[in-house]
Protein backbone atom coordinates (compact mmCIF):
# COMPACT_ATOMS: atom_id res chain seq x y z
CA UNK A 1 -49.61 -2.77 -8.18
CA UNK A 2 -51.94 0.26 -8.62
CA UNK A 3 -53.61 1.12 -11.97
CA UNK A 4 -51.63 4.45 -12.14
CA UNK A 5 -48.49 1.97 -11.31
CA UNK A 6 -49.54 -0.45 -13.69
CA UNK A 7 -50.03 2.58 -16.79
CA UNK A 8 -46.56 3.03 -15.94
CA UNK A 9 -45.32 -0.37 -16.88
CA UNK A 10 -47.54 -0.58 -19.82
CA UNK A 11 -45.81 2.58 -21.20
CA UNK A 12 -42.33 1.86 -20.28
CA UNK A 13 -43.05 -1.86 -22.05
CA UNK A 14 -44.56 -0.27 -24.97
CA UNK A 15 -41.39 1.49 -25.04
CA UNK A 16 -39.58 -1.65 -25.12
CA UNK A 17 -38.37 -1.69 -21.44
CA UNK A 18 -37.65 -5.18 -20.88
CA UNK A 19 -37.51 -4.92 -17.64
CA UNK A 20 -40.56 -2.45 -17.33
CA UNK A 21 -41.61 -3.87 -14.01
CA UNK A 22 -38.38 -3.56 -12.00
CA UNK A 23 -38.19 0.10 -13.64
CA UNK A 24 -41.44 1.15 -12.94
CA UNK A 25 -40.71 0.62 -8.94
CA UNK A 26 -37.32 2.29 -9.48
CA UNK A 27 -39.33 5.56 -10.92
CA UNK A 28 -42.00 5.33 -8.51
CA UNK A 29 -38.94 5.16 -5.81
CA UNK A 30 -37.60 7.93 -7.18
CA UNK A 31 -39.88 10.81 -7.56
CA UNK A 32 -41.06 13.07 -4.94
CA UNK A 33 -43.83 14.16 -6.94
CA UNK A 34 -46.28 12.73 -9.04
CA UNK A 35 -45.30 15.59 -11.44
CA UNK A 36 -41.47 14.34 -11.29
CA UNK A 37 -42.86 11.10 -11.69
CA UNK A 38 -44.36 11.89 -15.43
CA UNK A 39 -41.49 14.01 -16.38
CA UNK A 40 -39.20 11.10 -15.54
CA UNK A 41 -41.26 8.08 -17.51
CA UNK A 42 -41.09 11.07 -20.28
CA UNK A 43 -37.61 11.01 -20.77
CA UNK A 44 -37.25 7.08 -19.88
CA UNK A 45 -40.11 6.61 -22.69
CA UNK A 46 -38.06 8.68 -24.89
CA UNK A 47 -35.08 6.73 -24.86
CA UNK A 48 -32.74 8.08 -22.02
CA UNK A 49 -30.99 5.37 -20.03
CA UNK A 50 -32.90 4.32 -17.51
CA UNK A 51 -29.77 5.61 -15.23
CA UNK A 52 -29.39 8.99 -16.22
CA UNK A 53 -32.96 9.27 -15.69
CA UNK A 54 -32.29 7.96 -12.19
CA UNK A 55 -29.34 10.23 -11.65
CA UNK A 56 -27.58 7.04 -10.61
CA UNK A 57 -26.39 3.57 -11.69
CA UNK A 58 -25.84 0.28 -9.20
CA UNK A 59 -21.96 -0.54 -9.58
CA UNK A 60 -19.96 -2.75 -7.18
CA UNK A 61 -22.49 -2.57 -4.43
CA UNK A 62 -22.01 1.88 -4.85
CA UNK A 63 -25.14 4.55 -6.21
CA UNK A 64 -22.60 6.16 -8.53
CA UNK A 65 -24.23 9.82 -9.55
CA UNK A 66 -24.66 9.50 -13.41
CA UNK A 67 -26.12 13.06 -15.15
CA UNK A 68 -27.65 13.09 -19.21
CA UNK A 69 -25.08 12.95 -21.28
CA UNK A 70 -22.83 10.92 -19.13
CA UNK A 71 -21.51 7.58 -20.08
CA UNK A 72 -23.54 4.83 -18.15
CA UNK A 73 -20.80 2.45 -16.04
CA UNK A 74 -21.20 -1.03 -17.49
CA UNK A 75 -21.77 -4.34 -15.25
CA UNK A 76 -18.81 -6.15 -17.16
CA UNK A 77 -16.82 -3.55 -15.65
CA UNK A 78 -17.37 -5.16 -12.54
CA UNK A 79 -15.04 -7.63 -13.36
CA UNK A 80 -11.74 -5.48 -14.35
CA UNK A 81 -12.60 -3.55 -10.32
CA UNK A 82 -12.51 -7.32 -8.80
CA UNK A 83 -9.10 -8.02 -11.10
CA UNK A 84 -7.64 -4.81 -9.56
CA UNK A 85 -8.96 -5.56 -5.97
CA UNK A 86 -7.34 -8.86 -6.24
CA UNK A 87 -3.99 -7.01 -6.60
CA UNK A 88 -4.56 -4.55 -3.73
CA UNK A 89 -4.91 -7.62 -1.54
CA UNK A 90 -2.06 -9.24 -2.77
CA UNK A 91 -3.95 -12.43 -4.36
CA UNK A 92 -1.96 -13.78 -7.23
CA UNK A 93 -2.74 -14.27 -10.49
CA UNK A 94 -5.31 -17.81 -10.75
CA UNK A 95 -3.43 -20.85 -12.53
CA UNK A 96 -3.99 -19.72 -16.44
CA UNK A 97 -6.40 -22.69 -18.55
CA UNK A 98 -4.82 -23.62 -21.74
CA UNK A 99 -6.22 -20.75 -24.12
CA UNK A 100 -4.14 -18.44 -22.24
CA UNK A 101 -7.24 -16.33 -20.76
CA UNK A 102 -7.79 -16.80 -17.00
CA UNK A 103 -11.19 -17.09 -16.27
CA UNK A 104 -12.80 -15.89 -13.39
CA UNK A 105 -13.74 -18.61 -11.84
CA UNK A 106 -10.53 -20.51 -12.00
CA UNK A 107 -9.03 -21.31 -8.04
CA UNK A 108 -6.53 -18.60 -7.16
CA UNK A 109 -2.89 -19.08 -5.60
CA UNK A 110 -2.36 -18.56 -2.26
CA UNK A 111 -2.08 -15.00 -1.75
CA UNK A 112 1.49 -13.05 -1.70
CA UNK A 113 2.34 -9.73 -0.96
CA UNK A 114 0.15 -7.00 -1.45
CA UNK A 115 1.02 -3.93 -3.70
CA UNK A 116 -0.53 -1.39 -1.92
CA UNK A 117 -0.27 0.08 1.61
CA UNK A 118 -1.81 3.20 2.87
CA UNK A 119 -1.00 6.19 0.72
CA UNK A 120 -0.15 4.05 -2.43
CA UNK A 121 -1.68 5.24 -5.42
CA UNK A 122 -4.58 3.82 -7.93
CA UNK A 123 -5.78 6.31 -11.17
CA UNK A 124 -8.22 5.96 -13.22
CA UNK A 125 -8.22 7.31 -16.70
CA UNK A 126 -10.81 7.98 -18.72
CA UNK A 127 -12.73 7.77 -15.43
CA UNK A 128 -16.74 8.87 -16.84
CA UNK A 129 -18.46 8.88 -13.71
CA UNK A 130 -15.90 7.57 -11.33
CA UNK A 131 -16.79 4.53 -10.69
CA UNK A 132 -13.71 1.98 -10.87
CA UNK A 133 -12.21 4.78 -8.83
CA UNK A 134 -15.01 5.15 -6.39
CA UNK A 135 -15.17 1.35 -6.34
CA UNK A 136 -11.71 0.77 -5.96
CA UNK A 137 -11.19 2.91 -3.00
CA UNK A 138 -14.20 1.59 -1.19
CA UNK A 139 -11.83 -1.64 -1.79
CA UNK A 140 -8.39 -0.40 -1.03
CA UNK A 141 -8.84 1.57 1.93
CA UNK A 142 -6.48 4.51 3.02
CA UNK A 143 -4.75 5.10 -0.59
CA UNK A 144 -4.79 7.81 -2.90
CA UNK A 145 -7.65 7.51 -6.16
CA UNK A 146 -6.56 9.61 -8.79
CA UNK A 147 -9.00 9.99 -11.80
CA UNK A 148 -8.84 12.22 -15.21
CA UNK A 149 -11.58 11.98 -17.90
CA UNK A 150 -11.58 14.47 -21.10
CA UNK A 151 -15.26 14.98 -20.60
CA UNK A 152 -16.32 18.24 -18.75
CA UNK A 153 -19.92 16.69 -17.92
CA UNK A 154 -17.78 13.30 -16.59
CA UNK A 155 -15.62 15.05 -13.77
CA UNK A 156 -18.71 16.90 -12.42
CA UNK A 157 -19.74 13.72 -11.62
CA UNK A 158 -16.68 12.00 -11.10
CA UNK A 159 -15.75 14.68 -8.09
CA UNK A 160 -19.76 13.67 -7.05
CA UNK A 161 -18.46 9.81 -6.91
CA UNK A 162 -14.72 9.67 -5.96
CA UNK A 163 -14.32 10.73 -2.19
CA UNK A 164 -12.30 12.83 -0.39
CA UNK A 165 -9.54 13.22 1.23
CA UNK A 166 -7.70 10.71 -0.88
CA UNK A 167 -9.85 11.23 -3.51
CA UNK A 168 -8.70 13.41 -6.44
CA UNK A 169 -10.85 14.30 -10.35
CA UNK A 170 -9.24 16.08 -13.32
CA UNK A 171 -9.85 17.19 -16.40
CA UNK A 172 -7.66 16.50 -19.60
CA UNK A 173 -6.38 14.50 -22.04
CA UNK A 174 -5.56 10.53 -20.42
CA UNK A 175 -2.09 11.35 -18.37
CA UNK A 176 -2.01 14.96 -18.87
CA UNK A 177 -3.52 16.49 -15.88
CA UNK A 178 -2.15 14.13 -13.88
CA UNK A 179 0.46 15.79 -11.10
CA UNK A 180 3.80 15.09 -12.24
CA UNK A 181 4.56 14.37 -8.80
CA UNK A 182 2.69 10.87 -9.84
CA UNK A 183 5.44 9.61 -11.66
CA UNK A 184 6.52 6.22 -11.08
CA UNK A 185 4.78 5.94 -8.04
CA UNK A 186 1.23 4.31 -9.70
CA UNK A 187 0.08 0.78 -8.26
CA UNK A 188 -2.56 0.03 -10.46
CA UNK A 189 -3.32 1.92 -13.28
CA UNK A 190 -6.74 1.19 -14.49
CA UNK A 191 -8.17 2.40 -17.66
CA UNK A 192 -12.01 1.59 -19.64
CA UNK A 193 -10.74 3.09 -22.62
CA UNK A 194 -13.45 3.72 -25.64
CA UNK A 195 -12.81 0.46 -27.22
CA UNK A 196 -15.84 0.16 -29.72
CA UNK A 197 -13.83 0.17 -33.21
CA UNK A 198 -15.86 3.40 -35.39
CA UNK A 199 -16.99 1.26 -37.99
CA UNK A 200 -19.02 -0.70 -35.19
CA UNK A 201 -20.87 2.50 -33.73
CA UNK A 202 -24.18 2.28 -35.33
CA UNK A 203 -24.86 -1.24 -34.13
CA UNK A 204 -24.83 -0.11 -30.50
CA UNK A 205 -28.44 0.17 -28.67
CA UNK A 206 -29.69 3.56 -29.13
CA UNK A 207 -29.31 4.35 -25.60
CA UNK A 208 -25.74 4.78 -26.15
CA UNK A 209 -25.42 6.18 -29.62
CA UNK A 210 -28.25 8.91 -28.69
CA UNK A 211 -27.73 9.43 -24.88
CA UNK A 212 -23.61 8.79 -24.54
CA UNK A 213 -20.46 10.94 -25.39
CA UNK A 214 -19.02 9.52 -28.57
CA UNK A 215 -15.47 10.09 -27.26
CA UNK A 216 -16.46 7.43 -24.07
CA UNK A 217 -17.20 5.12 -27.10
CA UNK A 218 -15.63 5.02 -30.04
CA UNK A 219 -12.10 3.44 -30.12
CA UNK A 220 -10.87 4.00 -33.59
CA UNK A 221 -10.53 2.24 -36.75
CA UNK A 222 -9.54 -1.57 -34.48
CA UNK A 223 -11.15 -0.18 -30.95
CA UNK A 224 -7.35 0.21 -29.67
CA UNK A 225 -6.50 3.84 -30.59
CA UNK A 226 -7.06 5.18 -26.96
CA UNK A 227 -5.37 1.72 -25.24
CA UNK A 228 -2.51 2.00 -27.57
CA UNK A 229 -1.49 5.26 -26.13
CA UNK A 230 -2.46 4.31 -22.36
CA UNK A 231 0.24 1.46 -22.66
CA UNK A 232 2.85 3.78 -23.99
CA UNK A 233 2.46 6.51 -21.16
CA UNK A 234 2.31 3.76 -18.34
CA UNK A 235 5.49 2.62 -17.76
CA UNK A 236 6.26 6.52 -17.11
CA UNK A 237 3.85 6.30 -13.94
CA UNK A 238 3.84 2.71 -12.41
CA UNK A 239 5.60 2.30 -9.70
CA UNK A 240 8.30 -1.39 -10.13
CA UNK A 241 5.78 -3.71 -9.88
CA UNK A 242 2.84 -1.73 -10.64
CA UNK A 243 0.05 -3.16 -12.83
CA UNK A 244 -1.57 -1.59 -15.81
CA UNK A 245 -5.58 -2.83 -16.22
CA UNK A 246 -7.72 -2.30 -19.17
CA UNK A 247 -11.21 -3.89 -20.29
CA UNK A 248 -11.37 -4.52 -23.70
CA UNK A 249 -13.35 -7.59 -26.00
CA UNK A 250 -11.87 -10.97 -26.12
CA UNK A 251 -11.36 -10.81 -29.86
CA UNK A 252 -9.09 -7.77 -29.69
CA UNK A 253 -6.95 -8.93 -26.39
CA UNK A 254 -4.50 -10.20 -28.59
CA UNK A 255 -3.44 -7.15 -30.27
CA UNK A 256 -4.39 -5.50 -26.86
CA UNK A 257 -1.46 -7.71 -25.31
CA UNK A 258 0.86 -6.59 -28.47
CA UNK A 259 0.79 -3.27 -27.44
CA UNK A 260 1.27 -3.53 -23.26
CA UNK A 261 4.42 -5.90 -24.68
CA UNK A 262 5.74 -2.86 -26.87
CA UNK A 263 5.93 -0.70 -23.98
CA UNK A 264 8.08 -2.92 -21.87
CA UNK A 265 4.75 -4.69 -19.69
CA UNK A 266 4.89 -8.33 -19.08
CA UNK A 267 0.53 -9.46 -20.19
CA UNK A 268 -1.60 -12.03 -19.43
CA UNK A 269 -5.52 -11.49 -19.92
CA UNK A 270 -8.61 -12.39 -17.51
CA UNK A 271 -12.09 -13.22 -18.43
CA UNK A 272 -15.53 -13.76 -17.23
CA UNK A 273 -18.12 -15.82 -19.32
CA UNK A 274 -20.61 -14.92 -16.58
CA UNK A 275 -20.08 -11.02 -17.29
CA UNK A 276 -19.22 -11.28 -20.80
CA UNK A 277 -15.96 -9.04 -19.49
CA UNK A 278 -12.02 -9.73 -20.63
CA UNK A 279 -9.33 -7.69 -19.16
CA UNK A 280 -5.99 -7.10 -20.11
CA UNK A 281 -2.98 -7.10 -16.78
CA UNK A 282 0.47 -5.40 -17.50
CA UNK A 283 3.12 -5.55 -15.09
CA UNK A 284 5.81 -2.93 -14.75
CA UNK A 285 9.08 -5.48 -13.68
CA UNK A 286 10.85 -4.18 -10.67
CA UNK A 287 14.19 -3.40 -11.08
CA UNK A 288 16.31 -6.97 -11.42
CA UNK A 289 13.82 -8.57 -12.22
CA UNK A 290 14.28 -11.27 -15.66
C-alpha cells in the first residue's frame, strides 16, 4: 500500500471505519480522479455510509445503485430474498425445531410444486432501492417484479435497480399505486417494512439516523405500525396460495404472526443466527383448502 493509500486508511480509521482497509481499496476503486478521490473520503470521513458514498451496495451477489439519502439494503435481508426464492422454486417449508422458528440451516423437504411460472407476479413494497425486487427477479426468471416505495429519492433508484421489461417502480403509499389489475394475482408479496419501534431510534448508528429517511426506519410505537397494515391489504392481492414475506426482529415475530393470523394468513416464522435475520411467511389458502 502507498503512503497516499495508507493516509487514506489512517483517516477513514481515525474516523472509526472498522474496516478502513477494505474501504480504502473500495474508494481508491472508485474514483477516477484523485480529486474524486478526496471529495469521496470527505463525505465517508464525515459520516455518510460508506455505500452511498459508493453509489452502490453488494446485495445477493447484485451492485444495487444506492444515492445520499437513500436507505442502505441490509445483509440480513439476504435471508427473507433466499426465503422467497425458496418458494419460487417450489422448496417446502424445512421441518420446524421445537421453538417454532425454522432456522436456516435446518434440512428442507423434498421440493413440491413451484408457485410461480413465467409471467407470475412478485412486489415489493416499501422497495428503497430495489433490491429484494432486483434480487428476486435475478432469481425467478421470466415473471413480473412489481415495486412501490413512498420515497421520491427511493424509486429513482429503484427504476436504476429493478429491470425491464418485467420490471415495474412506483411511487405511493404501500398498495396504492399498485395497478388494480394486480389483484389477487400476487405470488409472493414481500415487504422490509420500517420496523424499528420510535422509542428505539436514537440508539441506531449514526449512519442511519443522520444519512437514512426516517420513514424507511421508524416503525411506530411496537415497530409493527407499517406490517400491521401490509397484512391487512394482502389477502386483497395474493393470488390462492400466494405467500406474504416480511423481515422483522425475533422478539416482535410473535405479535408479527398475530397480525398475518387476523387477516386470514396461515404463519410460521424463519430465522438465521448466522445473519441475525427472522422472517415472518403468510400463506393465502387456496380455495378448499382447511
Amino acid at each position: 500500500m502507498s503512503v497516499p493509500d495508507s493516509l487514506i486508511v489512517s483517516r477513514l480509521r481515525a474516523a472509526g471505519c472498522v474496516f478502513a482497509e477494505d474501504e480504502a481499496r473500495l474508494l481508491l476503486s472508485a474514483a477516477r480522479t484523485p480529486d474524486e478521490l478526496d471529495a469521496m473520503v470527505d463525505r465517508r470521513v464525515a459520516g455518510l455510509p460508506l455505500e452511498q458514498v459508493l453509489g452502490w451496495a453488494e446485495f445477493c451477489g447484485l451492485r444495487i445503485t444506492v444515492a445520499p439519502g437513500v436507505f442502505v439494503p441490509r445483509r440480513r435481508t439476504e435471508f427473507l430474498v433466499r426465503q422467497a426464492a425458496l418458494l419460487v422454486r417450489g422448496d417446502d417449508p424445512p421441518r420446524p425445531p421445537r421453538e417454532g422458528i425454522v432456522r436456516g440451516d435446518d434440512p428442507p423437504r423434498p421440493p413440491g410444486e413451484g408457485i410461480t411460472r413465467p409471467g407470475d407476479v412478485i412486489v415489493d413494497l416499501c422497495c428503497g432501492a430495489g433490491a429484494i425486487g432486483a434480487a428476486l427477479a435475478a432469481a425467478a426468471g421470466q415473471v413480473e417484479v412489481h415495486a412501490a416505495d413512498i420515497d421520491p429519492a427511493a424509486v429513482r433508484c429503484a427504476r436504476r435497480n429493478v429491470p425491464g421489461p418485467w420490471g415495474h417502480v412506483y411511487q405511493g403509499d404501500l398498495y396504492e399505486p399498485l395497478p388494480v389489475g394486480l389483484r389477487g394475482r400476487v405470488g409472493i408479496l414481500v415487504a422490509n417494512v420500517p420496523y424499528v419501534p420510535s422509542g428505539e431510534i436514537g440508539f441506531l448508528p449514526p449512519e442511519a439516523r443522520a444519512h437514512e429517511p426516517r420513514v424507511a426506519l421508524d416503525g411506530g410505537p411496537d415497530g409493527l405500525d407499517v406490517l400491521r397494515r401490509v397484512a391487512a391489504g394482502a389477502p386483497q392481492w395474493l393470488k390462492p396460495g400466494g405467500h406474504l414475506l416480511i423481515e422483522t426482529t425475533e422478539r416482535q415475530a410473535p405479535s408479527a404472526q398475530a397480525a398475518f393470523v387476523a387477516s386470514g394468513l396461515t404463519t410460521r416464522v424463519a430465522g438465521s443466527d448466522d445473519l441475525d435475520a427472522t422472517v415472518v411467511i403468510g400463506r393465502l389458502l387456496a380455495d378448499g383448502e382447511p
